[in-house]
PDB file of N, CA and C in Angstrom:
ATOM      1  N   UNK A   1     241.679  -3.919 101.314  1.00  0.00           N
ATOM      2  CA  UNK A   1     240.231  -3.907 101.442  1.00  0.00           C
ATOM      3  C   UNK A   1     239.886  -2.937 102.574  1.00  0.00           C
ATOM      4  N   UNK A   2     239.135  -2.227 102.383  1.00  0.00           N
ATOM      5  CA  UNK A   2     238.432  -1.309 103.656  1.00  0.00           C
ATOM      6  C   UNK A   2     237.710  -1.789 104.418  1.00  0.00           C
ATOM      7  N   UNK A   3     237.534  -1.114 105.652  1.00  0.00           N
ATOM      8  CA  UNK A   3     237.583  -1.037 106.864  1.00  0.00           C
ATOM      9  C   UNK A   3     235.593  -1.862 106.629  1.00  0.00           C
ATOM     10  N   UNK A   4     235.020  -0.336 105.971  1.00  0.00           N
ATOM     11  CA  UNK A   4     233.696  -0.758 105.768  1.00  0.00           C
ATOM     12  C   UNK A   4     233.251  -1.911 104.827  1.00  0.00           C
ATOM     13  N   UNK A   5     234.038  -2.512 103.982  1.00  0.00           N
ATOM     14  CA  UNK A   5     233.852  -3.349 102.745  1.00  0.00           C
ATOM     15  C   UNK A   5     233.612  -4.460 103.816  1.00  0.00           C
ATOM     16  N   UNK A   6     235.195  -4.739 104.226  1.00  0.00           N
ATOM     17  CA  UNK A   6     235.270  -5.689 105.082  1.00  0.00           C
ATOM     18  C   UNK A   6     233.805  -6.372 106.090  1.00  0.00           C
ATOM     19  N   UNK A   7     233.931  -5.073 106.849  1.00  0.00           N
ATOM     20  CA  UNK A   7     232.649  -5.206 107.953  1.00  0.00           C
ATOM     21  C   UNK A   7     231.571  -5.724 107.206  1.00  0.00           C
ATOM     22  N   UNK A   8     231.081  -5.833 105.834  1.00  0.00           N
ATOM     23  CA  UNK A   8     229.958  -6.317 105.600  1.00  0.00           C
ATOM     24  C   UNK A   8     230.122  -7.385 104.646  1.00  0.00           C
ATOM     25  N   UNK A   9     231.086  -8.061 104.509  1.00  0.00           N
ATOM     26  CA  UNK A   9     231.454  -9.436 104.419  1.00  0.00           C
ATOM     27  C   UNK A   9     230.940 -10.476 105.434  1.00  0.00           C
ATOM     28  N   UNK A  10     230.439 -11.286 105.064  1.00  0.00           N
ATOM     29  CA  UNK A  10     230.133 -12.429 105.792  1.00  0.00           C
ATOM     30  C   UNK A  10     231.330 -13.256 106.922  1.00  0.00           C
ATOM     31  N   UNK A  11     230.917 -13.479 107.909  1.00  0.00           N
ATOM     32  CA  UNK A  11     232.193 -13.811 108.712  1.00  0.00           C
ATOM     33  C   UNK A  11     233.020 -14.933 108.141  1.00  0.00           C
ATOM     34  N   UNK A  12     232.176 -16.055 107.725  1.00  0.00           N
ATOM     35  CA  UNK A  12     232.818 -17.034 106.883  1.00  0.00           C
ATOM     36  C   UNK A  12     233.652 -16.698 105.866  1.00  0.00           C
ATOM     37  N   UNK A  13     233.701 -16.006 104.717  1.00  0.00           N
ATOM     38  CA  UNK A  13     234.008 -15.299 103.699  1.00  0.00           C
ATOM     39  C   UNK A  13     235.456 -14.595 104.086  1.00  0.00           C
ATOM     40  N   UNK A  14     234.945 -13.976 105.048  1.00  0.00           N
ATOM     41  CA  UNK A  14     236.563 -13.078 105.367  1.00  0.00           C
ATOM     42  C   UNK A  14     237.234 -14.125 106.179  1.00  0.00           C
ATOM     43  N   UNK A  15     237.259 -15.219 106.828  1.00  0.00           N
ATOM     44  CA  UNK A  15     238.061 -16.394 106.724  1.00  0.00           C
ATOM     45  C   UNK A  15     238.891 -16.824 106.112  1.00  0.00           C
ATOM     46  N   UNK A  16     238.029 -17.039 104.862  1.00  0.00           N
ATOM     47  CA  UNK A  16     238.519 -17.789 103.628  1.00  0.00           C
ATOM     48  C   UNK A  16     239.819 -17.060 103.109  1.00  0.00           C
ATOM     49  N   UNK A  17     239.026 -15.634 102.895  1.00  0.00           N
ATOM     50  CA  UNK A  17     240.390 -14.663 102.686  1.00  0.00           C
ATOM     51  C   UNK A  17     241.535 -14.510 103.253  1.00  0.00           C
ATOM     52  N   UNK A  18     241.117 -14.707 104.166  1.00  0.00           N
ATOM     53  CA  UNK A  18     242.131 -14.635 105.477  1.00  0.00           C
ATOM     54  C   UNK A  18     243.136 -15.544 105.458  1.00  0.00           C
ATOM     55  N   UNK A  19     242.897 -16.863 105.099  1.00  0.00           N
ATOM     56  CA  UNK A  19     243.777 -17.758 104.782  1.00  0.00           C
ATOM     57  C   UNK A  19     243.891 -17.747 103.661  1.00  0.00           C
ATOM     58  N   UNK A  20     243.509 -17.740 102.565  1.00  0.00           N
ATOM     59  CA  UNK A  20     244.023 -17.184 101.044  1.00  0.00           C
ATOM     60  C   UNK A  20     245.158 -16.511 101.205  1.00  0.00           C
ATOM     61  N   UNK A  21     245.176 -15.376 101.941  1.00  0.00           N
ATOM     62  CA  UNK A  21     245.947 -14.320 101.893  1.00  0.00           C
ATOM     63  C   UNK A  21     247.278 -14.896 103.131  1.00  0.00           C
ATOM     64  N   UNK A  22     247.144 -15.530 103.872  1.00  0.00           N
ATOM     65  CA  UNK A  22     247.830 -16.067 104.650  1.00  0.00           C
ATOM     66  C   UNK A  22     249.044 -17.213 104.018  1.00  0.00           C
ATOM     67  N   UNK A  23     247.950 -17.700 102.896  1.00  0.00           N
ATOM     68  CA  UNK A  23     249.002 -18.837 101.896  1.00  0.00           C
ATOM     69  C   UNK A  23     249.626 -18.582 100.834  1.00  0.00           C
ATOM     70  N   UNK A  24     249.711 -17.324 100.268  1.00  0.00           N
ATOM     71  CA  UNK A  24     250.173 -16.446  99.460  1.00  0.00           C
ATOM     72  C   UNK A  24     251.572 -15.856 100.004  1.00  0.00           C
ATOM     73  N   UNK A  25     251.117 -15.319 101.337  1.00  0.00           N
ATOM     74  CA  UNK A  25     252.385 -14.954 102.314  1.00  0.00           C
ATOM     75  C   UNK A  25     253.142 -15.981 102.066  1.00  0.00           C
ATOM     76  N   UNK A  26     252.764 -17.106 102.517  1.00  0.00           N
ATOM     77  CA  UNK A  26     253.457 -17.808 103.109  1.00  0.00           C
ATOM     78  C   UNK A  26     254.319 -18.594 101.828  1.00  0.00           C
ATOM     79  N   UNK A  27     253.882 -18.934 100.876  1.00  0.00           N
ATOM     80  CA  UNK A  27     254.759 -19.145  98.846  1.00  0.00           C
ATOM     81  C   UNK A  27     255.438 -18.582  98.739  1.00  0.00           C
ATOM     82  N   UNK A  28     255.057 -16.652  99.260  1.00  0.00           N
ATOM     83  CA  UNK A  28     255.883 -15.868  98.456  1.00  0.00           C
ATOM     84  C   UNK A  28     257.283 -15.761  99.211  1.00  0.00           C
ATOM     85  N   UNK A  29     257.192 -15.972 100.937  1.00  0.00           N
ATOM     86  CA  UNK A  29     258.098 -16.738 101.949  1.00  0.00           C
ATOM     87  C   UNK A  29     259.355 -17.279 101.286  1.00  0.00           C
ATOM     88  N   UNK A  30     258.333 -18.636 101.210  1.00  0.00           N
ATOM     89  CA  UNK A  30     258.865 -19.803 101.055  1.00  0.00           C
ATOM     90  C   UNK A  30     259.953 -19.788  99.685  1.00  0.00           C
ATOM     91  N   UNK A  31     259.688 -18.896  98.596  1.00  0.00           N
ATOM     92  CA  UNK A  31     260.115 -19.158  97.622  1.00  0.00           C
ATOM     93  C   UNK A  31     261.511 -17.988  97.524  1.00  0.00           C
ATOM     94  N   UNK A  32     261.631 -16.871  98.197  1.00  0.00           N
ATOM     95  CA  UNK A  32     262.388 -15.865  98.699  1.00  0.00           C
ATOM     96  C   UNK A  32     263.507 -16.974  99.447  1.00  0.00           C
ATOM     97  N   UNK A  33     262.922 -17.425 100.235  1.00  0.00           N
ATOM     98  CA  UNK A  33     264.142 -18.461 101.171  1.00  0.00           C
ATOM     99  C   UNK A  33     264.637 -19.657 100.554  1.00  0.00           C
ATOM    100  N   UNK A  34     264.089 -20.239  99.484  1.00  0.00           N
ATOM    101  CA  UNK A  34     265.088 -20.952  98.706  1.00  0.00           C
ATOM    102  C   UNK A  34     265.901 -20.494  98.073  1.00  0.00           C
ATOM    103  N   UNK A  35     265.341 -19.142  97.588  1.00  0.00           N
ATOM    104  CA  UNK A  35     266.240 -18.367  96.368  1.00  0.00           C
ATOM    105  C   UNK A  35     267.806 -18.266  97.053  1.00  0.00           C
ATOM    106  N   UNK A  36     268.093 -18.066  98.459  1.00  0.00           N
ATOM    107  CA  UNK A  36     269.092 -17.733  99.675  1.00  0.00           C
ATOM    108  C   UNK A  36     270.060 -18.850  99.046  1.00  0.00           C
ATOM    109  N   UNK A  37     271.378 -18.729  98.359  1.00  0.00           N
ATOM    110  CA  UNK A  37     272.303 -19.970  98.294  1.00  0.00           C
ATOM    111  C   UNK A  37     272.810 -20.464  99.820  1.00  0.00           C
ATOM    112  N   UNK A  38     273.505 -20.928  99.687  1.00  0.00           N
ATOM    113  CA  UNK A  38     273.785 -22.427 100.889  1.00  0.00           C
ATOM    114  C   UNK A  38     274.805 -21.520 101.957  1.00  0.00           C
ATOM    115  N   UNK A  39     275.876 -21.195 101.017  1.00  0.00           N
ATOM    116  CA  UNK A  39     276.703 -19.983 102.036  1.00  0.00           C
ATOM    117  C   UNK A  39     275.725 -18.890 102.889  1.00  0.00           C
ATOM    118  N   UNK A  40     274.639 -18.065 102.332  1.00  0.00           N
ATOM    119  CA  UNK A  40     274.067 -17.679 102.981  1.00  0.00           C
ATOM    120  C   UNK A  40     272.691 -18.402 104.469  1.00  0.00           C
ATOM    121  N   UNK A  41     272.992 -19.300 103.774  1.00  0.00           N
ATOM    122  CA  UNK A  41     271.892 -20.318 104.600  1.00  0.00           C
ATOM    123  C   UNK A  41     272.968 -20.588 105.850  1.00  0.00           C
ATOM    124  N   UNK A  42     274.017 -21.090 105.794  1.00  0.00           N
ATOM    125  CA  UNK A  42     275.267 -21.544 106.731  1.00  0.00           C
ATOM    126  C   UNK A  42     275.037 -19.978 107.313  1.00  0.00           C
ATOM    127  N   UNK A  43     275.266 -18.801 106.756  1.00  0.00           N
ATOM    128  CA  UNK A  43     275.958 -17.851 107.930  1.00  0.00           C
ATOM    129  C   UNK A  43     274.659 -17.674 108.614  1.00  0.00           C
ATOM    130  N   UNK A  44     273.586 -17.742 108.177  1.00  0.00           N
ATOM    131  CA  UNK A  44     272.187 -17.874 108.990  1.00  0.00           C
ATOM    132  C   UNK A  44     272.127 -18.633 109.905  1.00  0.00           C
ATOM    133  N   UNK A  45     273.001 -19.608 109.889  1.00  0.00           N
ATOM    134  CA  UNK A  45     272.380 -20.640 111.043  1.00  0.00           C
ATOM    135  C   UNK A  45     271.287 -21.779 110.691  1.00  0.00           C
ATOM    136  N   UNK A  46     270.819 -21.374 109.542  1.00  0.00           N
ATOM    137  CA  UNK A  46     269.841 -22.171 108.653  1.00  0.00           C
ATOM    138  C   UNK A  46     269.775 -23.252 107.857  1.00  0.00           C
ATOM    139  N   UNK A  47     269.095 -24.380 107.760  1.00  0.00           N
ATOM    140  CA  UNK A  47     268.857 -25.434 106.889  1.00  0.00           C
ATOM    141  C   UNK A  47     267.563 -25.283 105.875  1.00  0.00           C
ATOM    142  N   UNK A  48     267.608 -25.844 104.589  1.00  0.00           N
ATOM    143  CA  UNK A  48     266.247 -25.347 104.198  1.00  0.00           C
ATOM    144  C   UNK A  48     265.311 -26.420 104.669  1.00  0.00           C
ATOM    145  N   UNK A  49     265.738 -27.359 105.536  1.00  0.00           N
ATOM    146  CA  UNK A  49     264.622 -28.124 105.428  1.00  0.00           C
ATOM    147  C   UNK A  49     264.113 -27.851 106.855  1.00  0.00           C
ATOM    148  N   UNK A  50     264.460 -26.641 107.383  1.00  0.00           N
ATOM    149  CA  UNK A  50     263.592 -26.275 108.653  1.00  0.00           C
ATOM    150  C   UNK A  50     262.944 -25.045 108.561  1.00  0.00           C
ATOM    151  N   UNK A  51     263.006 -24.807 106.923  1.00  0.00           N
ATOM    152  CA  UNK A  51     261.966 -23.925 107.075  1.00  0.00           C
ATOM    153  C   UNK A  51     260.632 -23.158 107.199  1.00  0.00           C
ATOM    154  N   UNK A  52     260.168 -24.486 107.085  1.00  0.00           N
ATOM    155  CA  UNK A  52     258.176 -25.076 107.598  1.00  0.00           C
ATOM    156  C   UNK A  52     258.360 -24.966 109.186  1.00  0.00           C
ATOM    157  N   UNK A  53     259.637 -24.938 110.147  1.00  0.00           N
ATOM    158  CA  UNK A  53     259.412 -24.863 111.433  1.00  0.00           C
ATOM    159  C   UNK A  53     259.653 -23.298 112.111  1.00  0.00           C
ATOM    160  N   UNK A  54     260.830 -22.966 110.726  1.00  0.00           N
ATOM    161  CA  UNK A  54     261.230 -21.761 111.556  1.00  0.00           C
ATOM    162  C   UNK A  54     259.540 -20.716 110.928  1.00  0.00           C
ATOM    163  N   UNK A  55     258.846 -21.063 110.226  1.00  0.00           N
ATOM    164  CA  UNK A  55     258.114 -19.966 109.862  1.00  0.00           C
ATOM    165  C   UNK A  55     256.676 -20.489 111.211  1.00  0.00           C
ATOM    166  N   UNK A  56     256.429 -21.366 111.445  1.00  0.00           N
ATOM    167  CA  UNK A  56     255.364 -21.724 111.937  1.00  0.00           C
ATOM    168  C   UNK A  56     256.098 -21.180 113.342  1.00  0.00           C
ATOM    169  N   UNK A  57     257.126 -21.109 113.915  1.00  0.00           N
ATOM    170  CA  UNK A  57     257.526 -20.588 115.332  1.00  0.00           C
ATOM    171  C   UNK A  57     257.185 -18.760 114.917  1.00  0.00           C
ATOM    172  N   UNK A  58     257.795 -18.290 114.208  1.00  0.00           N
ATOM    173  CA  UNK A  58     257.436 -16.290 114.068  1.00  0.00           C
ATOM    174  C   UNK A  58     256.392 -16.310 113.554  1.00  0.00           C
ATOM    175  N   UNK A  59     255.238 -17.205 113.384  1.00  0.00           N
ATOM    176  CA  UNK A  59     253.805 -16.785 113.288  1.00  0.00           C
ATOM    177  C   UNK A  59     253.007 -17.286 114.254  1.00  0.00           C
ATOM    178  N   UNK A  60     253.392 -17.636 115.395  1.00  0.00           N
ATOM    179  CA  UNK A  60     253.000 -18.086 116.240  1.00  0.00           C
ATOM    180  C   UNK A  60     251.626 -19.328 116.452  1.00  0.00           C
ATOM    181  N   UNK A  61     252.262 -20.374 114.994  1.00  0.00           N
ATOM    182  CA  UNK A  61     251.774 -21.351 115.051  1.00  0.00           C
ATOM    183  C   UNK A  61     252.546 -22.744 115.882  1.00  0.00           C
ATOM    184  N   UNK A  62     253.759 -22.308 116.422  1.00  0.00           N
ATOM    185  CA  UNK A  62     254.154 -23.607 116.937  1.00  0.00           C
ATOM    186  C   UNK A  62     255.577 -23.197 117.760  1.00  0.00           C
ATOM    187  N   UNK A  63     255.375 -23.736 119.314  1.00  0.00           N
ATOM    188  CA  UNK A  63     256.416 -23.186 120.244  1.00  0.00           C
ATOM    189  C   UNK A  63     257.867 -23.018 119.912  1.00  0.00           C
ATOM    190  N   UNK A  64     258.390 -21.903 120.445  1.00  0.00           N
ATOM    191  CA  UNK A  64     259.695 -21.445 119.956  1.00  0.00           C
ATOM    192  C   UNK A  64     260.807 -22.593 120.702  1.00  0.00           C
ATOM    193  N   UNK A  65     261.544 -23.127 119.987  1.00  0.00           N
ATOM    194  CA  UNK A  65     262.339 -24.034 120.405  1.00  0.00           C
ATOM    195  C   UNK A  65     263.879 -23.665 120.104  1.00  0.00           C
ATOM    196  N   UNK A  66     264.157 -22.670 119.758  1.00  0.00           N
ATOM    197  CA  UNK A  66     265.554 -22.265 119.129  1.00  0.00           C
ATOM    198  C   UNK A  66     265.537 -21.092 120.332  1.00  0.00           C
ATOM    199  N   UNK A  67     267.213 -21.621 120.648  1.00  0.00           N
ATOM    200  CA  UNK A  67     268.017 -20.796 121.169  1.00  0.00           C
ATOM    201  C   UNK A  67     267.993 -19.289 121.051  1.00  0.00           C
ATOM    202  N   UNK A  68     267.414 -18.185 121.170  1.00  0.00           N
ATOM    203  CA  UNK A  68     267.525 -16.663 121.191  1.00  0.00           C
ATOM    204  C   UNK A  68     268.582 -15.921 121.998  1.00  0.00           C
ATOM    205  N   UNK A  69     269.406 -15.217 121.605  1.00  0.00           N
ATOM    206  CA  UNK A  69     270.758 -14.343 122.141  1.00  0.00           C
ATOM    207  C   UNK A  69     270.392 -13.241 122.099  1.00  0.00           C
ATOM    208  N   UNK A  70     269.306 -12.299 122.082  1.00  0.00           N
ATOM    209  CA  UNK A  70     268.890 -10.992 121.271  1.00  0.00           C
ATOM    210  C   UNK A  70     270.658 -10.207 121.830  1.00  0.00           C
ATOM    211  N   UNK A  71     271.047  -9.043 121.554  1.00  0.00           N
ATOM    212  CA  UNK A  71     272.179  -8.294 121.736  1.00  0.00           C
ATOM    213  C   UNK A  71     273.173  -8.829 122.321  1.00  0.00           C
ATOM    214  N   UNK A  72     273.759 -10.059 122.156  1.00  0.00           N
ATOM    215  CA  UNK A  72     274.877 -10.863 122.690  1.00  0.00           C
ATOM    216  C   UNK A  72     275.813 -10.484 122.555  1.00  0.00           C
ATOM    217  N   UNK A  73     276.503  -9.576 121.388  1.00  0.00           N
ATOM    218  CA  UNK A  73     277.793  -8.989 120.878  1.00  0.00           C
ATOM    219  C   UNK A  73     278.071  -7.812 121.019  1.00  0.00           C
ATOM    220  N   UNK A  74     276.410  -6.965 121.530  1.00  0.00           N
ATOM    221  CA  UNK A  74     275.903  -5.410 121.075  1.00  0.00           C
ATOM    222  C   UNK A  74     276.817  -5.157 122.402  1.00  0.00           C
ATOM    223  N   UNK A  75     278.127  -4.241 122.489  1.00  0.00           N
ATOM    224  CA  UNK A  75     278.717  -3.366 122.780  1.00  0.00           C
ATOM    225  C   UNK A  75     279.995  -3.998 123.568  1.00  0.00           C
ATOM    226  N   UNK A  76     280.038  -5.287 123.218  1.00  0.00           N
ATOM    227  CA  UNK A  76     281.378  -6.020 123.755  1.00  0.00           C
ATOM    228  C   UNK A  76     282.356  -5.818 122.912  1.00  0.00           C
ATOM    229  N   UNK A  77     284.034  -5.997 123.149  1.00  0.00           N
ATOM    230  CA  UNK A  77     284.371  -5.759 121.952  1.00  0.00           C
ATOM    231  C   UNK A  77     285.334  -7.528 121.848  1.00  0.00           C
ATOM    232  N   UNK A  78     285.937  -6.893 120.606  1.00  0.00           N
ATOM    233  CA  UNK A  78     285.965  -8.780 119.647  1.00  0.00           C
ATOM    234  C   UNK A  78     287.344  -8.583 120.452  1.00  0.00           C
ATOM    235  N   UNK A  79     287.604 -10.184 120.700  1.00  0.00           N
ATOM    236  CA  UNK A  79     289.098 -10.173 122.148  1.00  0.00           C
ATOM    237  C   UNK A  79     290.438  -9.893 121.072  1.00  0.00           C
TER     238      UNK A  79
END
């Protein structure tokens, strides 16, 4: 949608969309990460039944509670 379309939408209206389009994301998510078999879920670190938490933490609907390592391995070498 453009820039100008937008702007003359009603503020309520582009809300609505807003979460329309927000819950669409979030199916098309949801349904990508079941497709993931179980071996891939294990080397993830992942359960599927945390995946209403892990998505609400990277959209910054609900505090990050998992452990983060960002570059833990990046340039060590394996013993």
């Amino acid at each position: 949608m453009s820039d100008s379309i937008r702007s003359r939408l009603p503020k309520q209206l582009r809300s609505v969309l807003r979460e329309l389009a927000d819950s669409w994301r979030y199916a098309a998510a949801r349904r990508e990460f079941h497709s993931l078999d179980d071996a891939t879920l294990r080397d993830l670190g992942m359960r599927r039944s945390e995946y209403d938490s892990y998505w609400a933490e990277s959209h910054g609907l609900a505090e990050h509670t998992r452990k983060r390592v960002p570059g833990h391995f990046i340039g060590k070498q394996w013993p």
